[in-house]
ModelCIF file with pLDDT and N, C-alpha, C, O atoms, coordinates in Angstrom:
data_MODEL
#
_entry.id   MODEL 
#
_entity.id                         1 
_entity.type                       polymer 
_entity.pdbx_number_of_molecules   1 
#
_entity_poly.entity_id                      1 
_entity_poly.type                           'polypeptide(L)' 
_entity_poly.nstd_linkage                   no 
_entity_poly.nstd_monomer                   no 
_entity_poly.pdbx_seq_one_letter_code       
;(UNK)(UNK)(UNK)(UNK)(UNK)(UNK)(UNK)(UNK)(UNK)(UNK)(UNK)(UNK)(UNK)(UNK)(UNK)(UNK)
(UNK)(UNK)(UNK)(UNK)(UNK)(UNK)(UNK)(UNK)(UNK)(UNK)(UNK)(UNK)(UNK)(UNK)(UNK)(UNK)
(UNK)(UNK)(UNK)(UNK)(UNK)(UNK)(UNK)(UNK)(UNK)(UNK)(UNK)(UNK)(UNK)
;
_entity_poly.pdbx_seq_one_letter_code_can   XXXXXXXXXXXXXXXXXXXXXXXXXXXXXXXXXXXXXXXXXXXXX 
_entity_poly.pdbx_strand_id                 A 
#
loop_
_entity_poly_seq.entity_id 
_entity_poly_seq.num 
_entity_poly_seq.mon_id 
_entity_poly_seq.hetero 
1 1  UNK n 
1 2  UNK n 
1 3  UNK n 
1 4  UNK n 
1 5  UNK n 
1 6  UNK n 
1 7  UNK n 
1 8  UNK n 
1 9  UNK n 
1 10 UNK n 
1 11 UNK n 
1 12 UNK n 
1 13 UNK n 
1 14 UNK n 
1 15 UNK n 
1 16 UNK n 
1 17 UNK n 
1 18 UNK n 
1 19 UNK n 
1 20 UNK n 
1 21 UNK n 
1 22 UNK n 
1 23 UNK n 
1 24 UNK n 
1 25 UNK n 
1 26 UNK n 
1 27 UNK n 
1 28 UNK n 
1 29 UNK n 
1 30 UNK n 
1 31 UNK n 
1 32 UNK n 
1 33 UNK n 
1 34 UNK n 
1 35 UNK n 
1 36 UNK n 
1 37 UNK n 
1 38 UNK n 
1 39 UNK n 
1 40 UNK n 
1 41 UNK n 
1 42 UNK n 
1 43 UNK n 
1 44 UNK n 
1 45 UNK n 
#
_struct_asym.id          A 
_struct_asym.entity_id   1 
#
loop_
_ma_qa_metric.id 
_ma_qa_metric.mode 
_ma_qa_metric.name 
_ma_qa_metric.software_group_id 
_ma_qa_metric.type 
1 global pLDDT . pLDDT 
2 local  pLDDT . pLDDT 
#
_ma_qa_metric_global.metric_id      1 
_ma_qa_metric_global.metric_value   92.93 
_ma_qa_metric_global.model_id       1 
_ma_qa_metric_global.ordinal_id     1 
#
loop_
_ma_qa_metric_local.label_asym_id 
_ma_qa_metric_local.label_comp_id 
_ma_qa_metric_local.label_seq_id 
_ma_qa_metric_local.metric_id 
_ma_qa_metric_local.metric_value 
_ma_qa_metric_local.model_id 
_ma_qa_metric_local.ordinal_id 
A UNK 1  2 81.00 1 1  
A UNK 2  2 88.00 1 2  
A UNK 3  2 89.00 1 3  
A UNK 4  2 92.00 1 4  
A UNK 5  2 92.00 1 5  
A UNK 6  2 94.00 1 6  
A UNK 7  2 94.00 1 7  
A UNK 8  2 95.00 1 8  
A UNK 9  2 95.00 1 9  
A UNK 10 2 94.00 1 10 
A UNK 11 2 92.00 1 11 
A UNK 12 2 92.00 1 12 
A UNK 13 2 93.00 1 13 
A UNK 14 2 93.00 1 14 
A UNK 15 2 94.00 1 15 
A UNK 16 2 94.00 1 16 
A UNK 17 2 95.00 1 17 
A UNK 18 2 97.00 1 18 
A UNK 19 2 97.00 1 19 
A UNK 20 2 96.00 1 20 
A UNK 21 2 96.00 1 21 
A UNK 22 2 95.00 1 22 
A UNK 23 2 95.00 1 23 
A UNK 24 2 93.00 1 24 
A UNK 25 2 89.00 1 25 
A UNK 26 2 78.00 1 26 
A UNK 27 2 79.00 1 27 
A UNK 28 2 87.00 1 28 
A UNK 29 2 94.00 1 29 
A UNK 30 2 95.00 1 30 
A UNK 31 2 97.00 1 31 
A UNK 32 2 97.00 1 32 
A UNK 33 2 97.00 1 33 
A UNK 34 2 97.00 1 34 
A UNK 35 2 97.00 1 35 
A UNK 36 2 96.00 1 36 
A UNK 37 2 96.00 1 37 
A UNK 38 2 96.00 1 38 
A UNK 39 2 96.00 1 39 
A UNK 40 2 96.00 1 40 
A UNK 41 2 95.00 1 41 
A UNK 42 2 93.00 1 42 
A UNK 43 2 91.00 1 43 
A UNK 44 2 91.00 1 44 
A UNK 45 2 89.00 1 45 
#
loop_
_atom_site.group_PDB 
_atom_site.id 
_atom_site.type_symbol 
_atom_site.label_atom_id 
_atom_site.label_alt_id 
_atom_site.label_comp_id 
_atom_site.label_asym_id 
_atom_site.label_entity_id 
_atom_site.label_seq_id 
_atom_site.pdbx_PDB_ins_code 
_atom_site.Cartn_x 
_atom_site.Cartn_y 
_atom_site.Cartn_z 
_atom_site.occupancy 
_atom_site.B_iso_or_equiv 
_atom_site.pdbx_formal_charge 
_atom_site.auth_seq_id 
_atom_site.auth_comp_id 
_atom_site.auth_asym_id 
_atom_site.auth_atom_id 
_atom_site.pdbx_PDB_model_num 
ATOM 1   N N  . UNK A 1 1  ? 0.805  -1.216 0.000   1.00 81.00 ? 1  UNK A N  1 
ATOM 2   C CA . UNK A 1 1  ? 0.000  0.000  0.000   1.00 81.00 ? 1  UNK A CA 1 
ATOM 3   C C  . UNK A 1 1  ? 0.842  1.272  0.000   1.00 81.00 ? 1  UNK A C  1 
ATOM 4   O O  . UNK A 1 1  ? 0.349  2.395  0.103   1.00 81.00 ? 1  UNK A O  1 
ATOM 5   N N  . UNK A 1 2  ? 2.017  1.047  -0.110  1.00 88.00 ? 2  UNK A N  1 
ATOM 6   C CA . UNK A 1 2  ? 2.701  2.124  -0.129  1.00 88.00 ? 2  UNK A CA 1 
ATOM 7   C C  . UNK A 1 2  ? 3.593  2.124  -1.521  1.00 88.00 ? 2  UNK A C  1 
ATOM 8   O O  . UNK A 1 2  ? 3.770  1.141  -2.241  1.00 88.00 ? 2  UNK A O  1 
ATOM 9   N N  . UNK A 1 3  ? 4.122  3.481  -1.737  1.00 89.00 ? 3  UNK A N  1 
ATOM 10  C CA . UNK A 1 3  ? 4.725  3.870  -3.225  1.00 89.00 ? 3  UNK A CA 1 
ATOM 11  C C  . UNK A 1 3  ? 5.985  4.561  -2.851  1.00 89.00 ? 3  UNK A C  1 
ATOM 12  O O  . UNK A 1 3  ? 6.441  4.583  -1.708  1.00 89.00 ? 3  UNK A O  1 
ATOM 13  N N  . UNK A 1 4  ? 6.659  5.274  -4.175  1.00 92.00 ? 4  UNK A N  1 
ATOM 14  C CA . UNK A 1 4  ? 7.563  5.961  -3.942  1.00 92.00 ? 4  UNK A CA 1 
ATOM 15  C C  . UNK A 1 4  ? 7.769  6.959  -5.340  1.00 92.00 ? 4  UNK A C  1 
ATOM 16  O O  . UNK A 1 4  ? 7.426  6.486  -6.423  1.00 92.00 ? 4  UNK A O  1 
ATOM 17  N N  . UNK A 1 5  ? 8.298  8.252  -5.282  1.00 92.00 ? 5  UNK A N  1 
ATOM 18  C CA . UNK A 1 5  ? 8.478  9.346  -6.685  1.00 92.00 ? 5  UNK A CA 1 
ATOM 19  C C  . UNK A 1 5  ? 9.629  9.482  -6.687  1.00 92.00 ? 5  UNK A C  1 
ATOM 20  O O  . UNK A 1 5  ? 10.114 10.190 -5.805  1.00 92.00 ? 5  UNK A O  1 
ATOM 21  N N  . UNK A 1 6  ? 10.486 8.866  -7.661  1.00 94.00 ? 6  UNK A N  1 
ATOM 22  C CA . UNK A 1 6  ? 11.991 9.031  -8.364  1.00 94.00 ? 6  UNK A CA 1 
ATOM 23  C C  . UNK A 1 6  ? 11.787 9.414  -9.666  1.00 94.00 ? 6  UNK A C  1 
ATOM 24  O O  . UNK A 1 6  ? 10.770 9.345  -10.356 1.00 94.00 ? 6  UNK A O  1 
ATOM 25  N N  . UNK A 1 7  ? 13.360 10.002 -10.017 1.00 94.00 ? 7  UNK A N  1 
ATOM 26  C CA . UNK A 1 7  ? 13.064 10.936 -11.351 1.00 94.00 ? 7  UNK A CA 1 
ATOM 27  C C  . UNK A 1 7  ? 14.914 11.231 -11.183 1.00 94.00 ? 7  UNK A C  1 
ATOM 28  O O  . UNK A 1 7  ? 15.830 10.844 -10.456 1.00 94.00 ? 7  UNK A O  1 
ATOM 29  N N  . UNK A 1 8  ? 14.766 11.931 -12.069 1.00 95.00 ? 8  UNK A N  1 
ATOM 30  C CA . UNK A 1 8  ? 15.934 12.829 -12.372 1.00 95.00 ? 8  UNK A CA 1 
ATOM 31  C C  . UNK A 1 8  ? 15.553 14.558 -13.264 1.00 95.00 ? 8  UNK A C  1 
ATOM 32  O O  . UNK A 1 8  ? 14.980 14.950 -14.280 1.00 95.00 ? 8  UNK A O  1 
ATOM 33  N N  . UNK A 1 9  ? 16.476 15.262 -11.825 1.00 95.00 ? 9  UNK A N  1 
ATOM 34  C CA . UNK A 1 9  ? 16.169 16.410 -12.410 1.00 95.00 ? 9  UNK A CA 1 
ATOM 35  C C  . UNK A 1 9  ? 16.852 17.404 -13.534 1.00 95.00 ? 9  UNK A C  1 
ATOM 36  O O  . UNK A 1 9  ? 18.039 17.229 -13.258 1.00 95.00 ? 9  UNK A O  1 
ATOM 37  N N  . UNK A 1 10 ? 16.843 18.007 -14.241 1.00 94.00 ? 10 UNK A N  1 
ATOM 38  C CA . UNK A 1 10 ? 17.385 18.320 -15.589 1.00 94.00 ? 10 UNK A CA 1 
ATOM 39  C C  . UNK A 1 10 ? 17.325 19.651 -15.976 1.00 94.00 ? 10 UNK A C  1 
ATOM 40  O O  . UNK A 1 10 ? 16.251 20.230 -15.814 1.00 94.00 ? 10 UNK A O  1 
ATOM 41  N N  . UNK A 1 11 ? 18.180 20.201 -16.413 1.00 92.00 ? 11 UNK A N  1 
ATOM 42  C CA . UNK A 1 11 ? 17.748 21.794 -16.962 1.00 92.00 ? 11 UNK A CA 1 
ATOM 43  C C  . UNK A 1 11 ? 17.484 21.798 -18.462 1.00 92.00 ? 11 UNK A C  1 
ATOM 44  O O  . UNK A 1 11 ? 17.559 20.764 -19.126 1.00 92.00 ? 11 UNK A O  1 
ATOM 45  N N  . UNK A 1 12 ? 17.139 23.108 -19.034 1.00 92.00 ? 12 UNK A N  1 
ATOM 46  C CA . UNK A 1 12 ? 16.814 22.863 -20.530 1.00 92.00 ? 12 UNK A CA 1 
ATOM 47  C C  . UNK A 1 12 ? 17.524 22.311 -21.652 1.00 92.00 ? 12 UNK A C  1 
ATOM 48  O O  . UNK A 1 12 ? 17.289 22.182 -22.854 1.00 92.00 ? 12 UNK A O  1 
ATOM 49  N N  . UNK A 1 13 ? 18.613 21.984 -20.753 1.00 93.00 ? 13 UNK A N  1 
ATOM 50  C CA . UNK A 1 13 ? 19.883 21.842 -21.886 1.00 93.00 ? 13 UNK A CA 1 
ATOM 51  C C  . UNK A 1 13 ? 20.018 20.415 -21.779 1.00 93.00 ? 13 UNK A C  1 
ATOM 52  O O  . UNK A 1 13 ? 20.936 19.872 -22.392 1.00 93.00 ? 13 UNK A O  1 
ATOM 53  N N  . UNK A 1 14 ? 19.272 19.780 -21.125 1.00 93.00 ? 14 UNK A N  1 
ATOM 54  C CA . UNK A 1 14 ? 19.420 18.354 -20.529 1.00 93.00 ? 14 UNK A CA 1 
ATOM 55  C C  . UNK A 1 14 ? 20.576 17.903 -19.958 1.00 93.00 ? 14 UNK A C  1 
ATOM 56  O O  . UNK A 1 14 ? 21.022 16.759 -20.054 1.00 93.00 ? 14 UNK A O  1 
ATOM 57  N N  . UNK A 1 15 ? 21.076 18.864 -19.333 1.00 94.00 ? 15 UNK A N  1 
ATOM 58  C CA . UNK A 1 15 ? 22.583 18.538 -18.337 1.00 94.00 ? 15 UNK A CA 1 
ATOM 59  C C  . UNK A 1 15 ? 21.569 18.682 -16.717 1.00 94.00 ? 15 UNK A C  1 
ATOM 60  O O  . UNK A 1 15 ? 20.858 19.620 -16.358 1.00 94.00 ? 15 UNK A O  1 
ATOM 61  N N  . UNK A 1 16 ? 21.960 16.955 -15.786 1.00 94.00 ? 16 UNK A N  1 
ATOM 62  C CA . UNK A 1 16 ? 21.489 17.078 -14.336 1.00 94.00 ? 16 UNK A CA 1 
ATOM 63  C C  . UNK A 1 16 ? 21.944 18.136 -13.770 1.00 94.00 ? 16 UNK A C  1 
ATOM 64  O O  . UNK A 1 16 ? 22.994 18.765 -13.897 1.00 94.00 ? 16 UNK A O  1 
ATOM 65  N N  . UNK A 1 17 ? 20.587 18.316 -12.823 1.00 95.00 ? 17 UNK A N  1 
ATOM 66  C CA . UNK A 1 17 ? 20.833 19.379 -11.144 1.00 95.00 ? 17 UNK A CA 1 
ATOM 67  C C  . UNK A 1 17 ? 21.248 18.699 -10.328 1.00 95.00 ? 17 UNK A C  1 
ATOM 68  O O  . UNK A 1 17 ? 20.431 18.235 -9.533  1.00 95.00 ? 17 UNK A O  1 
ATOM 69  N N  . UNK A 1 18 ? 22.444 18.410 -10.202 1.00 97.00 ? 18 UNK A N  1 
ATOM 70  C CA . UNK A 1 18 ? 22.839 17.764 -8.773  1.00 97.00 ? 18 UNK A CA 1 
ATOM 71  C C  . UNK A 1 18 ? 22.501 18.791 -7.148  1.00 97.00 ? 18 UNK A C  1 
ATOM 72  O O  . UNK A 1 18 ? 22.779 19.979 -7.318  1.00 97.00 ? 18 UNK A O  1 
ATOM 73  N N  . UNK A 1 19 ? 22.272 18.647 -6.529  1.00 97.00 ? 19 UNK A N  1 
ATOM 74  C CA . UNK A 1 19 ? 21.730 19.400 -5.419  1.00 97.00 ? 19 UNK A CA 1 
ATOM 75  C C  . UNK A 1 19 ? 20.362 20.053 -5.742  1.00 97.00 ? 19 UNK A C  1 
ATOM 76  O O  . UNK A 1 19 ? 20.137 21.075 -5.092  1.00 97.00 ? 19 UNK A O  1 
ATOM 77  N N  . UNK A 1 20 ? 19.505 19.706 -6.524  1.00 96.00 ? 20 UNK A N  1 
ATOM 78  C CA . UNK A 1 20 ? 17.945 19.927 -6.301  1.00 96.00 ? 20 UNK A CA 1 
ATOM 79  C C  . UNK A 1 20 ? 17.301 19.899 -5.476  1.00 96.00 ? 20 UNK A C  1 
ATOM 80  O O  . UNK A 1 20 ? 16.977 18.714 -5.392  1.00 96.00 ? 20 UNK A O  1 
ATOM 81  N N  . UNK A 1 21 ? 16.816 20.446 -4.696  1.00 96.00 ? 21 UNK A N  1 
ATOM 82  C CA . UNK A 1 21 ? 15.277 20.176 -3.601  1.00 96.00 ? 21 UNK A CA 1 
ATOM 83  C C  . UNK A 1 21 ? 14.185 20.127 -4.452  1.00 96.00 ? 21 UNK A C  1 
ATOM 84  O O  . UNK A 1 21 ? 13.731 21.053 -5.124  1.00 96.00 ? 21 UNK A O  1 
ATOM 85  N N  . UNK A 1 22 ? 13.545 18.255 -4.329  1.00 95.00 ? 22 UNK A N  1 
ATOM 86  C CA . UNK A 1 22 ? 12.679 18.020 -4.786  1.00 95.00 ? 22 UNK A CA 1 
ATOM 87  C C  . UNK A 1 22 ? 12.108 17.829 -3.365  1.00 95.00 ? 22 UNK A C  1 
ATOM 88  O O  . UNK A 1 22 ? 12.624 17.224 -2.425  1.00 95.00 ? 22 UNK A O  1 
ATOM 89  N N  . UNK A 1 23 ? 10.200 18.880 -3.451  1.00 95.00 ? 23 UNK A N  1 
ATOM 90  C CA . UNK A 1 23 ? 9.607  18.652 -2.801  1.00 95.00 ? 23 UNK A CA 1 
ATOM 91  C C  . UNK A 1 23 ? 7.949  18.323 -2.529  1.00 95.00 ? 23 UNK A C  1 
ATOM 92  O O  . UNK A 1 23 ? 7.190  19.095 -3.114  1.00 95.00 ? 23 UNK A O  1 
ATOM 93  N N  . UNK A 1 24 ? 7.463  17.509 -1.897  1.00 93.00 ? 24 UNK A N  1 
ATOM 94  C CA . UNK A 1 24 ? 5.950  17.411 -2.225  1.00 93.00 ? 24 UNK A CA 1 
ATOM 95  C C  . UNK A 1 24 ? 4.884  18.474 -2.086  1.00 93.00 ? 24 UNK A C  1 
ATOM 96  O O  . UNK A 1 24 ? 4.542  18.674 -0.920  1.00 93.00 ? 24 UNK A O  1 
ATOM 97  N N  . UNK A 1 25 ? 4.441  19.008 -2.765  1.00 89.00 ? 25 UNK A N  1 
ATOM 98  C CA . UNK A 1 25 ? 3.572  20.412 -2.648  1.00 89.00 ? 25 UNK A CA 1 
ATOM 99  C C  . UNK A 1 25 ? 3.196  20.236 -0.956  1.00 89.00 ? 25 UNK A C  1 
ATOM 100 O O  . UNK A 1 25 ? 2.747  19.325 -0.260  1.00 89.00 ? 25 UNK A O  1 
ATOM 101 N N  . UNK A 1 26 ? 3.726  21.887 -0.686  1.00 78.00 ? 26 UNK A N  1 
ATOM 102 C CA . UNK A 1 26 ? 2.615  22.120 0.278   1.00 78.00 ? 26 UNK A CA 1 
ATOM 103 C C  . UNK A 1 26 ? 3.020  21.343 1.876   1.00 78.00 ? 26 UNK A C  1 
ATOM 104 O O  . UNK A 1 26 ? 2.464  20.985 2.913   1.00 78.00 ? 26 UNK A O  1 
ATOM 105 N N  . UNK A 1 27 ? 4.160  21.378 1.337   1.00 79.00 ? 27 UNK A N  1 
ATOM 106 C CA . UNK A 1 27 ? 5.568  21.172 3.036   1.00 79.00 ? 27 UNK A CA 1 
ATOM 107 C C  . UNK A 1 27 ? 5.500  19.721 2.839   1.00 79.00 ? 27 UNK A C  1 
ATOM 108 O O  . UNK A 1 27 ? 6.408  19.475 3.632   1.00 79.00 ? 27 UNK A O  1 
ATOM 109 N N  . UNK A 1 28 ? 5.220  18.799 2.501   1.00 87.00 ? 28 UNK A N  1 
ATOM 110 C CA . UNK A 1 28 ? 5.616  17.570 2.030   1.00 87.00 ? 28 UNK A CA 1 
ATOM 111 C C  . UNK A 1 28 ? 6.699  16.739 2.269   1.00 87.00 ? 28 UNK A C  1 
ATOM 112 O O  . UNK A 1 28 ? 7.646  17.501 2.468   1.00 87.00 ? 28 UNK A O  1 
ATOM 113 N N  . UNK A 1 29 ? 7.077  15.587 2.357   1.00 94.00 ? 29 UNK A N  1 
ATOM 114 C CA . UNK A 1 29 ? 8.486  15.048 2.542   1.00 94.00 ? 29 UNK A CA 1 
ATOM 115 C C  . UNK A 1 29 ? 9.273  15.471 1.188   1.00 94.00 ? 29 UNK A C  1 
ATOM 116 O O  . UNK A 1 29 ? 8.916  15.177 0.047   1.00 94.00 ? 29 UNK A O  1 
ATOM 117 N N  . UNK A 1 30 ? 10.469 16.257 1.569   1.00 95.00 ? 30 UNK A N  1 
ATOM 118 C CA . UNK A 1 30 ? 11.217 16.135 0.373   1.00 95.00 ? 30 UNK A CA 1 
ATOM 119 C C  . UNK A 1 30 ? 12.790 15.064 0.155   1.00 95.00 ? 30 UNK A C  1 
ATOM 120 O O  . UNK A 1 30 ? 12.962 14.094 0.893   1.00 95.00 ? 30 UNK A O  1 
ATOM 121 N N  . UNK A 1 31 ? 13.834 15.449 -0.965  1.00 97.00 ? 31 UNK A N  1 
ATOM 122 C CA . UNK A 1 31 ? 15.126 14.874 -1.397  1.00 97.00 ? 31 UNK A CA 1 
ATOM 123 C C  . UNK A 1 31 ? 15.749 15.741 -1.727  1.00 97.00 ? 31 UNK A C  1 
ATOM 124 O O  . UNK A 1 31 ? 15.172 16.678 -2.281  1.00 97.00 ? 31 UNK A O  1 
ATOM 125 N N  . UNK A 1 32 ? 17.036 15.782 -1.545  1.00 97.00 ? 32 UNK A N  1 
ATOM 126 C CA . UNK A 1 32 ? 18.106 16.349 -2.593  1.00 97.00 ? 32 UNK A CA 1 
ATOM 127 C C  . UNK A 1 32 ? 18.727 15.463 -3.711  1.00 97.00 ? 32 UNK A C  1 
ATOM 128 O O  . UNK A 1 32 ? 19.178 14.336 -3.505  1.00 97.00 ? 32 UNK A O  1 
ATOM 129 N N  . UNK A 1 33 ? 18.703 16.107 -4.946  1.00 97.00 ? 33 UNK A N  1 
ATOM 130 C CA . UNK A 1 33 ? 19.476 15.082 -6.328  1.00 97.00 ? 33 UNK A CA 1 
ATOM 131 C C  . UNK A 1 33 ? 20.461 14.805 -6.007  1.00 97.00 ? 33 UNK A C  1 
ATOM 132 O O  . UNK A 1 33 ? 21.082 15.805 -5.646  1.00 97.00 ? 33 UNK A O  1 
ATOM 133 N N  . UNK A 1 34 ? 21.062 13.841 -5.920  1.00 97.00 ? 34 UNK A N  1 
ATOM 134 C CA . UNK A 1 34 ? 22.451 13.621 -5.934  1.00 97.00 ? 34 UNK A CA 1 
ATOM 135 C C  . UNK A 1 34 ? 23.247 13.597 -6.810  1.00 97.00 ? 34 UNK A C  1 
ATOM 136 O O  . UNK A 1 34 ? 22.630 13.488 -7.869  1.00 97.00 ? 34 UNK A O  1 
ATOM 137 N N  . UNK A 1 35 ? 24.749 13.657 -7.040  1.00 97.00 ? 35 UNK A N  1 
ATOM 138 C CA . UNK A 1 35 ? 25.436 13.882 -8.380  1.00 97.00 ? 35 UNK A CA 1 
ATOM 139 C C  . UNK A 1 35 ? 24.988 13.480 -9.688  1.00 97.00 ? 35 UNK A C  1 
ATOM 140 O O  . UNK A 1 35 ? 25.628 13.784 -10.695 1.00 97.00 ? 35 UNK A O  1 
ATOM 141 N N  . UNK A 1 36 ? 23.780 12.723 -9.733  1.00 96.00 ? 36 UNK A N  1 
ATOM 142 C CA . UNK A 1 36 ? 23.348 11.717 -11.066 1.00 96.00 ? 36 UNK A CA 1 
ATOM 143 C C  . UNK A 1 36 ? 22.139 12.857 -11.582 1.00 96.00 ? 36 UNK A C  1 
ATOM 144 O O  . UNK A 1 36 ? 21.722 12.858 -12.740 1.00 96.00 ? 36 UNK A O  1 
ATOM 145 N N  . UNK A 1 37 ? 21.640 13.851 -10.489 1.00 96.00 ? 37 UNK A N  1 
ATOM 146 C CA . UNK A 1 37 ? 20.789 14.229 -11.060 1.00 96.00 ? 37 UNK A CA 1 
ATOM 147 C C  . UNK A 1 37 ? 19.482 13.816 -10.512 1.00 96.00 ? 37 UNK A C  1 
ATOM 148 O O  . UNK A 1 37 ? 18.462 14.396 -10.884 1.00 96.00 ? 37 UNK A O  1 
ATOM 149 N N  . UNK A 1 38 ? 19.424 12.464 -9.307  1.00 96.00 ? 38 UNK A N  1 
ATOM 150 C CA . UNK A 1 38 ? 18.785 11.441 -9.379  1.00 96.00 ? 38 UNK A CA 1 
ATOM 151 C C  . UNK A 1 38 ? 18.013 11.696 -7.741  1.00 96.00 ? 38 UNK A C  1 
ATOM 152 O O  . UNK A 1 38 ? 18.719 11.903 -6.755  1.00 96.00 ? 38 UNK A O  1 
ATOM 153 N N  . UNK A 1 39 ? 16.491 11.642 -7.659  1.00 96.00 ? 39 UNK A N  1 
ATOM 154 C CA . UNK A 1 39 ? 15.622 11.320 -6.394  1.00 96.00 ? 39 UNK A CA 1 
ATOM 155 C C  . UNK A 1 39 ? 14.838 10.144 -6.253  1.00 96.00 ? 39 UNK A C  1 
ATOM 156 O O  . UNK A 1 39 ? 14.269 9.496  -7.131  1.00 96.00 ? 39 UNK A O  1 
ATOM 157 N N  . UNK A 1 40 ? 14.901 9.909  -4.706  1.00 96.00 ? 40 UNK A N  1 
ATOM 158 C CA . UNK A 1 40 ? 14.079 9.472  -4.664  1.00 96.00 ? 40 UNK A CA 1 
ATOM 159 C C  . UNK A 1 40 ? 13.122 10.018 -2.995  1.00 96.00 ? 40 UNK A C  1 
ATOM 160 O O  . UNK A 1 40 ? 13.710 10.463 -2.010  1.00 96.00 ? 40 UNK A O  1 
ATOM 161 N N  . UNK A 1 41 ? 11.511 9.809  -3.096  1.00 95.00 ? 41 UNK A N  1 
ATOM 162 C CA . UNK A 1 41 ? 10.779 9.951  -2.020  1.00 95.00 ? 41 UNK A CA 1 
ATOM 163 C C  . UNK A 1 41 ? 9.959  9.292  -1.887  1.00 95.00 ? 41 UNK A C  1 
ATOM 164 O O  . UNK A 1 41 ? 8.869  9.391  -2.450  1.00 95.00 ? 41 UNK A O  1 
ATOM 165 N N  . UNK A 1 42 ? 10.519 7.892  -0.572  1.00 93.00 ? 42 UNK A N  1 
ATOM 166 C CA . UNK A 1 42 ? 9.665  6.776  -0.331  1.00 93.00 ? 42 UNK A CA 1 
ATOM 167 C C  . UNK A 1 42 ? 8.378  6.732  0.337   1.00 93.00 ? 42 UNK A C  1 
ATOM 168 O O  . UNK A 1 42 ? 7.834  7.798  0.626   1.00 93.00 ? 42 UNK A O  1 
ATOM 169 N N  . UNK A 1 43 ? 7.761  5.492  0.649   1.00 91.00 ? 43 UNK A N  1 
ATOM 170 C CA . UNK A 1 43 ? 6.944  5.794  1.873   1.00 91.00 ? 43 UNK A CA 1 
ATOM 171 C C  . UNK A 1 43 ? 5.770  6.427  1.338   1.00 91.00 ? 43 UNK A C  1 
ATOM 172 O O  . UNK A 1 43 ? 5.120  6.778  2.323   1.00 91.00 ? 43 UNK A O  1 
ATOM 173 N N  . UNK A 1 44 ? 5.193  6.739  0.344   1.00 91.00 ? 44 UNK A N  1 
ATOM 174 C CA . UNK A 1 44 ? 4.207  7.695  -0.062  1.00 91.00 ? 44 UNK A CA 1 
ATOM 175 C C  . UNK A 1 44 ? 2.528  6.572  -0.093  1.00 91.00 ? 44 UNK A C  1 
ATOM 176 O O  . UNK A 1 44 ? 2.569  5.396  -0.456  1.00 91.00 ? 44 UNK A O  1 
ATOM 177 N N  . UNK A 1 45 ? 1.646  7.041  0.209   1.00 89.00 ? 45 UNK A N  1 
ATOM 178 C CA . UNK A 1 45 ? 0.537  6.683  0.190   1.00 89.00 ? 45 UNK A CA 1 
ATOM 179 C C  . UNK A 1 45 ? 0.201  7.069  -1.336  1.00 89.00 ? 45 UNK A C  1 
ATOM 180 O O  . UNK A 1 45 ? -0.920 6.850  -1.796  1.00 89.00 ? 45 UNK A O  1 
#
């Protein structure tokens, strides 16, 4: 019953954001990208 939102984050040029704050609207659990570009946020209903 539980999920998780991974991704990789990217600028227009398609080169990764390493150090992104990805966060869930609205104070949410968030991640930081790590050198790959790359999140993840477990645990999600």
């Amino acid at each position: 019953d539980k999920g998780a939102v991974s991704g990789t984050v990217k600028d227009s040029t398609g080169a990764v954001l390493p150090g992104a704050r990805v966060e869930l609207a609205q104070n949410g659990p968030s991640a930081v990208s790590d050198s790959q570009g790359q999140f993840l946020i477990s645990s999600l209903a």
